[in-house]
Protein backbone atom coordinates (compact mmCIF):
# COMPACT_ATOMS: atom_id res chain seq x y z
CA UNK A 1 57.36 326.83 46.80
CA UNK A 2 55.45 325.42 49.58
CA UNK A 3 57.58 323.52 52.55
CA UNK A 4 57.76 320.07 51.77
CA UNK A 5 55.40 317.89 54.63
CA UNK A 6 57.35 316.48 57.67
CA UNK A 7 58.18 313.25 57.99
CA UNK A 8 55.69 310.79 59.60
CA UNK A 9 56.69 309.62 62.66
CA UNK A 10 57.59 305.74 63.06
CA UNK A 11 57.23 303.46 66.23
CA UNK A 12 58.69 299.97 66.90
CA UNK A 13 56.70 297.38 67.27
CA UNK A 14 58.25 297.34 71.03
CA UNK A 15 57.12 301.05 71.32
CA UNK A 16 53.22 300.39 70.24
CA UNK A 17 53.34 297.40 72.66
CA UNK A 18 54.65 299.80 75.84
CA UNK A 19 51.90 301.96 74.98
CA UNK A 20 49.19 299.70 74.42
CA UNK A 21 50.63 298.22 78.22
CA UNK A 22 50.43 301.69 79.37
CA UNK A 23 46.47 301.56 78.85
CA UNK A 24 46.22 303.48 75.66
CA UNK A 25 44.37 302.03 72.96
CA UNK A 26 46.34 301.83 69.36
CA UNK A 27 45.01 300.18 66.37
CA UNK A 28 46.53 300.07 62.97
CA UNK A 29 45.62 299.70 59.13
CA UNK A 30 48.21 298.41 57.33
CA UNK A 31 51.26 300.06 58.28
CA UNK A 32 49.82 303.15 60.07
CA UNK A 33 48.76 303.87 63.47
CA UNK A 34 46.22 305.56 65.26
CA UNK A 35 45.86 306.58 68.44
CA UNK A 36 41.91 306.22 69.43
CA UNK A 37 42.49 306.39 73.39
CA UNK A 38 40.65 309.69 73.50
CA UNK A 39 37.95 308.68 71.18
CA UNK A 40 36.88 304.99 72.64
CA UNK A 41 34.24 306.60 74.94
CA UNK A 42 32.44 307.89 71.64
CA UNK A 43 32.83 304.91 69.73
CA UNK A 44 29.52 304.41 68.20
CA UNK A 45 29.61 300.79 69.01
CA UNK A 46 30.81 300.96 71.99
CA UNK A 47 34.29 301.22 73.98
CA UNK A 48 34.81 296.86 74.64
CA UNK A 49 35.19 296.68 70.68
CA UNK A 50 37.69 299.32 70.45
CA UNK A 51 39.60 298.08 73.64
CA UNK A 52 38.98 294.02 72.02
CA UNK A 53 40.96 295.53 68.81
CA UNK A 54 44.05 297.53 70.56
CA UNK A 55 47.35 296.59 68.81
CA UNK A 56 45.31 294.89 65.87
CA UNK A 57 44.69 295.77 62.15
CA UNK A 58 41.48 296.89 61.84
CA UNK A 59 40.89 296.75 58.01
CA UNK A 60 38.73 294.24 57.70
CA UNK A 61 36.40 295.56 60.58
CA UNK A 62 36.07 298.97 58.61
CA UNK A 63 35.07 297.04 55.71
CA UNK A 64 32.22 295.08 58.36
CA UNK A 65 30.53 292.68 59.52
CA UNK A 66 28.59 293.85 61.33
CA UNK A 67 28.21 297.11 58.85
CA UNK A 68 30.74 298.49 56.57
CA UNK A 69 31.81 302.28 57.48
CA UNK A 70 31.11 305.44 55.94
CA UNK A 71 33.42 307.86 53.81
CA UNK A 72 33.33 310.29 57.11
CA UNK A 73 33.93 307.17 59.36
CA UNK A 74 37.19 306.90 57.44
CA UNK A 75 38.06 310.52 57.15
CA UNK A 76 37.59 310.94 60.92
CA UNK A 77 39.68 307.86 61.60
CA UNK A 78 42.53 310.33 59.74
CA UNK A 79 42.10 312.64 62.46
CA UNK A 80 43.95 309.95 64.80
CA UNK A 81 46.62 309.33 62.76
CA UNK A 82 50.45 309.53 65.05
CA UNK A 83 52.55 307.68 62.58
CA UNK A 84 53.59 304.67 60.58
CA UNK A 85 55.26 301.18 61.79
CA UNK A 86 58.54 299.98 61.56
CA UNK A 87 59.35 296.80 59.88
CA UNK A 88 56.56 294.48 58.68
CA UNK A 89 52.92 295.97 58.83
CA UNK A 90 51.67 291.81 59.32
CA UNK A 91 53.94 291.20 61.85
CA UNK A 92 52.48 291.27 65.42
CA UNK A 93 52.13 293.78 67.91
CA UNK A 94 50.45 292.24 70.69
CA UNK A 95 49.51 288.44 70.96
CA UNK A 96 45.87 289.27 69.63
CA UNK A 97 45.28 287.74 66.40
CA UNK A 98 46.76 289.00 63.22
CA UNK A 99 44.92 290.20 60.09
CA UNK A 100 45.77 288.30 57.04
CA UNK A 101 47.50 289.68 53.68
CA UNK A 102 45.02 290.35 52.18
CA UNK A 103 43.04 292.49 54.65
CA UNK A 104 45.80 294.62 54.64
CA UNK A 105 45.22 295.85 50.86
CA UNK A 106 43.71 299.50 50.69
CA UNK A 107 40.40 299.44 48.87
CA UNK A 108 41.36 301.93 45.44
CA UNK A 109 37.94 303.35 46.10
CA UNK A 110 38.39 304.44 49.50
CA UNK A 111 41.82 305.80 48.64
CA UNK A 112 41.54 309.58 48.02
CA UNK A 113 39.44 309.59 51.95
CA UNK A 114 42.04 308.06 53.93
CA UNK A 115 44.40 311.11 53.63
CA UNK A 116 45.81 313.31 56.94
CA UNK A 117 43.35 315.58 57.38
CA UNK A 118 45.35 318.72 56.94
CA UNK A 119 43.70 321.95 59.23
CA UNK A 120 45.62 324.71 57.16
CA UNK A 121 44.23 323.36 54.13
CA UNK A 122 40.78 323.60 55.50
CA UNK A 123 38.05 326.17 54.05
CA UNK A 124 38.01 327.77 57.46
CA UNK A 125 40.79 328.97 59.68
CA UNK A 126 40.20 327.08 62.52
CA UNK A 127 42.42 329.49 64.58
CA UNK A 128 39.61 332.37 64.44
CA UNK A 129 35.38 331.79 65.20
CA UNK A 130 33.80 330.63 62.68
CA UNK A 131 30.21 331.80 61.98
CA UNK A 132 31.17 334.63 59.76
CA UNK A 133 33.23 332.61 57.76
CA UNK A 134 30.93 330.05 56.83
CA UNK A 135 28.69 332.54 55.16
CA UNK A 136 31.23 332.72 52.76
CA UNK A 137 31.90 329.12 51.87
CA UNK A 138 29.03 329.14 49.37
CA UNK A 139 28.31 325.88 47.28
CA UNK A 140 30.96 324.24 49.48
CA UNK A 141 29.23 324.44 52.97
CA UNK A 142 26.42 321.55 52.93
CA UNK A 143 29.45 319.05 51.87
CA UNK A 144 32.09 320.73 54.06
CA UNK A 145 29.45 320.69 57.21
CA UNK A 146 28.50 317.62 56.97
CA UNK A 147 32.50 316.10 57.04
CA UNK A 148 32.33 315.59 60.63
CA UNK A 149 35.51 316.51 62.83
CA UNK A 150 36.67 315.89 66.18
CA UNK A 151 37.58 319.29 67.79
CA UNK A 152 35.82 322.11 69.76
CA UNK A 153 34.28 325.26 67.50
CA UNK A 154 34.33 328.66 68.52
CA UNK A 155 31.26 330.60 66.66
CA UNK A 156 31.56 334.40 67.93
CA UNK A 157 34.64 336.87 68.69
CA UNK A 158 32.96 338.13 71.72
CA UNK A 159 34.02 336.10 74.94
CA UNK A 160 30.33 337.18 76.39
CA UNK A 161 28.60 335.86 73.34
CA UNK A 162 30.52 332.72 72.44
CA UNK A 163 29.62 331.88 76.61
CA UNK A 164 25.96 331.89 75.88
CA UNK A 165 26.20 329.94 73.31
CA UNK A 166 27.36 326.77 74.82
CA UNK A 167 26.66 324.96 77.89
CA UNK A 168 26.71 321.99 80.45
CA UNK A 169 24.65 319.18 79.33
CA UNK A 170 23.58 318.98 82.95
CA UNK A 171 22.53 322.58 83.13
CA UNK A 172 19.15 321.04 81.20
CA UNK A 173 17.95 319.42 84.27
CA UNK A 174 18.75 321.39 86.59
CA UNK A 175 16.93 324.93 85.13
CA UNK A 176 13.78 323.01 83.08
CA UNK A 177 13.24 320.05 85.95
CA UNK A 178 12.00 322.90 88.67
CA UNK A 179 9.83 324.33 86.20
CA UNK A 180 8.31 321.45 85.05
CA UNK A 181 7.58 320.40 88.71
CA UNK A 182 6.25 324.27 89.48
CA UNK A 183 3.83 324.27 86.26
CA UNK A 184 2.67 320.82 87.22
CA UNK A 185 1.91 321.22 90.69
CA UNK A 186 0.53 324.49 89.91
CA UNK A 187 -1.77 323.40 87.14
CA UNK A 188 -3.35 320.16 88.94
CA UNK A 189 -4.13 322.73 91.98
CA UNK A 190 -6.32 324.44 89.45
CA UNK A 191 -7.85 321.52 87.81
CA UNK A 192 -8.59 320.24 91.16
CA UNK A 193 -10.93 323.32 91.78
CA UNK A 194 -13.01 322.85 89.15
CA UNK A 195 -14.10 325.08 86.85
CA UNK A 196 -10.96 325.03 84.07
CA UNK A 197 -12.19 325.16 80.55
CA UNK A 198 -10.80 323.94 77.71
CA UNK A 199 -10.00 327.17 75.62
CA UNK A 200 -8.38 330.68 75.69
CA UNK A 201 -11.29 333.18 77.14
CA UNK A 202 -11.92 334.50 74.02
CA UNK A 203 -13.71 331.33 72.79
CA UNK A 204 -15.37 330.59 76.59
CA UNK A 205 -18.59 330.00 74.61
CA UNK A 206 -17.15 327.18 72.33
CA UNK A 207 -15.24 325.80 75.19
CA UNK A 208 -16.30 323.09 77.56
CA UNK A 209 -15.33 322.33 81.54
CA UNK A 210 -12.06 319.87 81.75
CA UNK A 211 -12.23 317.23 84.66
CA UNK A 212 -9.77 316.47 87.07
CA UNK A 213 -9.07 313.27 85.63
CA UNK A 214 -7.64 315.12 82.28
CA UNK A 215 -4.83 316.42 83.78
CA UNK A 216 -2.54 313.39 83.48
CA UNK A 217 -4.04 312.64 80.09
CA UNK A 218 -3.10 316.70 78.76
CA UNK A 219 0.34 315.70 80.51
CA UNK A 220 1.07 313.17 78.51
CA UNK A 221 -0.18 315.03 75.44
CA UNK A 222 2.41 317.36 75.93
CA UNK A 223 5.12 314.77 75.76
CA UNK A 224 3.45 313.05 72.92
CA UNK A 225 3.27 316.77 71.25
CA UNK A 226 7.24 317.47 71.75
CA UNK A 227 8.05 314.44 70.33
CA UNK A 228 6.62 315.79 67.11
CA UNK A 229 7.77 319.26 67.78
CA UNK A 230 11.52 317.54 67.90
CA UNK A 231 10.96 315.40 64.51
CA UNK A 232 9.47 318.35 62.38
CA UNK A 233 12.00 320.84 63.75
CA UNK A 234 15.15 318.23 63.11
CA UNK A 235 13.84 317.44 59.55
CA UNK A 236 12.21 321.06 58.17
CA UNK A 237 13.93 323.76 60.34
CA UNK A 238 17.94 321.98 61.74
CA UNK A 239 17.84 320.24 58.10
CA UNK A 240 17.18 322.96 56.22
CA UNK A 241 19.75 323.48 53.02
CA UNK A 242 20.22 327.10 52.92
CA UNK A 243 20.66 328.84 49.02
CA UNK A 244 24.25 329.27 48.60
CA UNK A 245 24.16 332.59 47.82
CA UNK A 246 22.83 334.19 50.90
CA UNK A 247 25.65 334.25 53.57
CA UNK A 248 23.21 335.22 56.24
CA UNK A 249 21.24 331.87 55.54
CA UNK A 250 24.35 329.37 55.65
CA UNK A 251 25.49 331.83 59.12
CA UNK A 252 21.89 330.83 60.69
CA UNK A 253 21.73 327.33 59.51
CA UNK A 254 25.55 326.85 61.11
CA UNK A 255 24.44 328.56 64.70
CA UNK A 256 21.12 326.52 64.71
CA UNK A 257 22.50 323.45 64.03
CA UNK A 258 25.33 323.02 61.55
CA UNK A 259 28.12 323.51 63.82
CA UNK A 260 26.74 320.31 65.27
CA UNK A 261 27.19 318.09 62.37
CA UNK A 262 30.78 319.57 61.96
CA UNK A 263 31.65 318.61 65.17
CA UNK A 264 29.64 316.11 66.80
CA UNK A 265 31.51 315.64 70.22
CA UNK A 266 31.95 319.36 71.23
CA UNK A 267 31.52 318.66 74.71
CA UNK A 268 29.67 321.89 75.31
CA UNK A 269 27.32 322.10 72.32
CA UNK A 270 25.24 319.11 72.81
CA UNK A 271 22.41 320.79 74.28
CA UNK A 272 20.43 323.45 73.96
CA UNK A 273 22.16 326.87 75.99
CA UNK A 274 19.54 328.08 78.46
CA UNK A 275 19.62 331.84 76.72
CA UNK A 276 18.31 330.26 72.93
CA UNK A 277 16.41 327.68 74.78
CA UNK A 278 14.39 330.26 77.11
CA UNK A 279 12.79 332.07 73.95
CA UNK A 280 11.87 329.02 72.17
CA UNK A 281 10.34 327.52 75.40
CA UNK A 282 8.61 330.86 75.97
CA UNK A 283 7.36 331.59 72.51
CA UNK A 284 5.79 327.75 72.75
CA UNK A 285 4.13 328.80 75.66
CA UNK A 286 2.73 332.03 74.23
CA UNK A 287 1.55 330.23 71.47
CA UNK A 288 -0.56 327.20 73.62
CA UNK A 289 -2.09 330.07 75.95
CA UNK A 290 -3.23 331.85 72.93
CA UNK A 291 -5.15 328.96 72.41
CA UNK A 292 -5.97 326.91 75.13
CA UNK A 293 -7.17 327.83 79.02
CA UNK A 294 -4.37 328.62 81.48
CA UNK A 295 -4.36 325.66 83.00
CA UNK A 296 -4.97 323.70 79.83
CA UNK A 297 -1.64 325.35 78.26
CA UNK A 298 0.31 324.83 81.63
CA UNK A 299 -0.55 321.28 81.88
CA UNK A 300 0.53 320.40 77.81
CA UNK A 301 3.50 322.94 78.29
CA UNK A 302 4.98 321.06 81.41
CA UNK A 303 4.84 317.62 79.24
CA UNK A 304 6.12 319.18 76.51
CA UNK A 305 8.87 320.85 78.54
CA UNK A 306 9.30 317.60 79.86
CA UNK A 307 10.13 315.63 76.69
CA UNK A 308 12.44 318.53 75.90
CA UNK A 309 14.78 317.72 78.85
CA UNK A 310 14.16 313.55 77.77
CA UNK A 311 15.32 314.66 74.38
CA UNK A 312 18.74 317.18 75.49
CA UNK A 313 19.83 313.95 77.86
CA UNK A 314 19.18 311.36 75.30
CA UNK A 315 20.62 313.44 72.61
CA UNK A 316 23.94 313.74 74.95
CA UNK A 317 23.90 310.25 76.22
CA UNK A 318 23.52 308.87 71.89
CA UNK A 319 27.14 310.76 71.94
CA UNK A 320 29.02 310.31 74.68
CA UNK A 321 27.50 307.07 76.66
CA UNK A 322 28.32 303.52 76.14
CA UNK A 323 25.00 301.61 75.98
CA UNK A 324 24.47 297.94 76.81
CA UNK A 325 24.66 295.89 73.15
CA UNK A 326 21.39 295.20 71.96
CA UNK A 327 19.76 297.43 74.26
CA UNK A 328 17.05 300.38 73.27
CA UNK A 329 19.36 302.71 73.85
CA UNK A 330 22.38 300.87 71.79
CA UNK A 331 19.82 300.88 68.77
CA UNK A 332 18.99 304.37 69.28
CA UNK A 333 22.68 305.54 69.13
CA UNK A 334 23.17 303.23 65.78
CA UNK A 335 20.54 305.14 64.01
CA UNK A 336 21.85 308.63 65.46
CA UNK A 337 25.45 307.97 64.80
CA UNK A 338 24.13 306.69 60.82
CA UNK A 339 22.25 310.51 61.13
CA UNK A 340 25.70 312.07 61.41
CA UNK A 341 28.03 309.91 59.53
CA UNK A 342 26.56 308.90 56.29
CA UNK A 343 22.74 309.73 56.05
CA UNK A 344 21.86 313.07 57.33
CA UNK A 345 18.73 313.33 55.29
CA UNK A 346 17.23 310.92 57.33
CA UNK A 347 17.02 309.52 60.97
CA UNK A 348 15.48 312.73 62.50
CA UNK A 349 14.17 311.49 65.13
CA UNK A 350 16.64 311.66 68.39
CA UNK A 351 14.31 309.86 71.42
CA UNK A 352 12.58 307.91 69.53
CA UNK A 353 12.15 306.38 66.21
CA UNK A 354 8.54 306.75 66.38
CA UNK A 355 8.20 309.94 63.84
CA UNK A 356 10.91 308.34 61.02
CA UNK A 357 9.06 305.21 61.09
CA UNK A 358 5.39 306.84 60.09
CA UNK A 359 7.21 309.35 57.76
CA UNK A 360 9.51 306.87 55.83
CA UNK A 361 12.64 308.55 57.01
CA UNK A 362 14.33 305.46 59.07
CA UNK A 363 17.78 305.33 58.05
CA UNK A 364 18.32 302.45 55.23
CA UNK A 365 19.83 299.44 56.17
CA UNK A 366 22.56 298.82 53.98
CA UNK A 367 23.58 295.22 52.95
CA UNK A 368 27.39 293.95 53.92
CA UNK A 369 29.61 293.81 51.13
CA UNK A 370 32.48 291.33 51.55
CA UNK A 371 35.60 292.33 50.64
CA UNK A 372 36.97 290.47 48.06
């Protein structure tokens, strides 16, 4: 027979108060407690509305205004979960105002979610990497991927390995900037010579001379061309939903981009590692030279490359920073955060919105229900 569960542990309503005094920020639904100190700086709508709620009940606010939140929302509340209060759940714990009776009912639907989440119960062991075991979670991996947790993954058993598969989010700028900077300053030398044709010299008699003046224009081509590039690969290639029977599939899908969605605040696997990155940059560039004139290629690759770096430190900044309310940036992190939490089959787009909104695939606004 299995050990029966410990005991949760219980805190005074004196207890949550020295902590909440401390600077740590507790919240509570009914009669159980969460610490979310560690998790206010991810807080999709930012950290003053976790902070504003400390000590409260925040039933009602999962339920909305401003927008009621998601099955995962709830489940990865659970992961926060330190215990259960003493005496009587509508008493108060701070001098912030109380929720009412009858926020503190549990909605029967949302029931079975707000469970502990319970790692040794898991379909992985969490305790080993986890790439080869994913390839054997069959029919279960697109639902158990996209259950987002809060914890670091470790993919490969080789130290060497796993280490080039993560990285720095500020190790995009600082290897990609220099390049883009070389290949521009490079490429405008040539156009300001003269003589650069349009395409690849095995078409020089279809081709026809490129003025100075198209540099900037090819420039921003290449940034309006990534922007593209990062919709269709998001949507057709990250989004993929690999056959549950091939092992190898569900393995690539979960190092490409899966591991992601299972745990969207791994510090380290926000952005792309410069290893991976390196032969998808250079295959793009292999690609536009077979194609277009050197300095043609050089000058779309070094916008392109460009909008790759916007799009690594706008993806990382939708996680981890704390835009102004109402801003572009706070609207863009709404949509992302609705990508990983409740709609992943839509909201591709991670700079801009531009590609969801001529392809249909915003994410749907979904109408406030009041609790009754």
């Amino acid at each position: 027979m299995a050990p029966a569960p410990p005991p949760a542990a219980c805190f005074s309503a004196a207890e949550v108060q020295r902590r909440l005094a401390a600077g740590a920020c507790w919240v509570r639904r009914g009669a159980r407690l969460y610490d979310l100190t560690g998790f206010v700086r991810q807080h999709p709508g930012g950290e003053q509305l976790l902070w504003a709620r400390a000590g409260q009940d925040v039933s009602a606010d999962l339920d909305g205004p401003p927008h009621q939140h998601s099955a995962n929302a709830r489940r990865w509340l659970e992961q926060y979960y330190v215990g259960d209060l003493q005496g009587d759940p509508e008493g108060p714990v701070e001098n912030g105002p109380v929720a009412s009776a009858s926020t503190q009912k549990t909605d029967p639907v949302m029931e079975p979610k707000l469970k502990a989440v319970n790692w040794e119960k898991d379909l992985v062991d969490w305790q080993k990497p986890l790439l080869w075991q994913v390839g054997h979670l069959g029919e279960k991996y697109d639902e158990w991927v996209h259950q987002p947790v809060s914890r670091p993954i470790r993919l490969f058993h080789s130290d060497f390995v796993e280490a080039l598969s993560k990285t720095v989010w500020y190790s995009v700028p600082i290897i990609w900037i220099p390049l883009v900077l070389y290949c521009s300053w490079s490429y405008y030398g040539a156009f300001a010579q003269g003589n650069v044709q349009l395409l690849a010299p095995f078409a020089t008699e279809y081709s026809v001379a490129m003025p100075e003046s198209a540099f900037p224009g090819l420039f921003l081509l290449g940034l309006f061309l990534w922007s593209l590039l990062e919709y269709l690969i998001h949507r057709f290639l990250f989004h993929m939903k690999p056959p549950s029977d091939s092992a190898y599939l569900i393995m690539l899908h979960f190092a490409l981009h899966g591991q992601h969605h299972k745990a969207p605040f791994d510090t380290f696997r926000l952005v792309f590692p410069p290893v991976p990155a390196s032969l998808v940059i250079a295959f793009f560039y292999l690609v536009l030279r077979l194609i277009l004139s050197a300095a043609v290629a050089g000058t779309v690759f070094a916008g392109s490359l460009l909008g790759y770096v916007i799009y690594d430190l706008t993806h990382y900044y939708l996680h981890f920073g704390s835009p102004h309310k109402g801003s572009y940036l706070y609207h863009l992190k709404a949509h992302h955060v609705k990508h990983h939490f409740a709609h992943h089959r839509s909201g591709f787009g991670i700079s801009s919105k531009l590609w969801d909104h001529f392809f249909h695939t915003l994410t749907p606004e979904e109408p406030h229900q009041k609790t009754q």
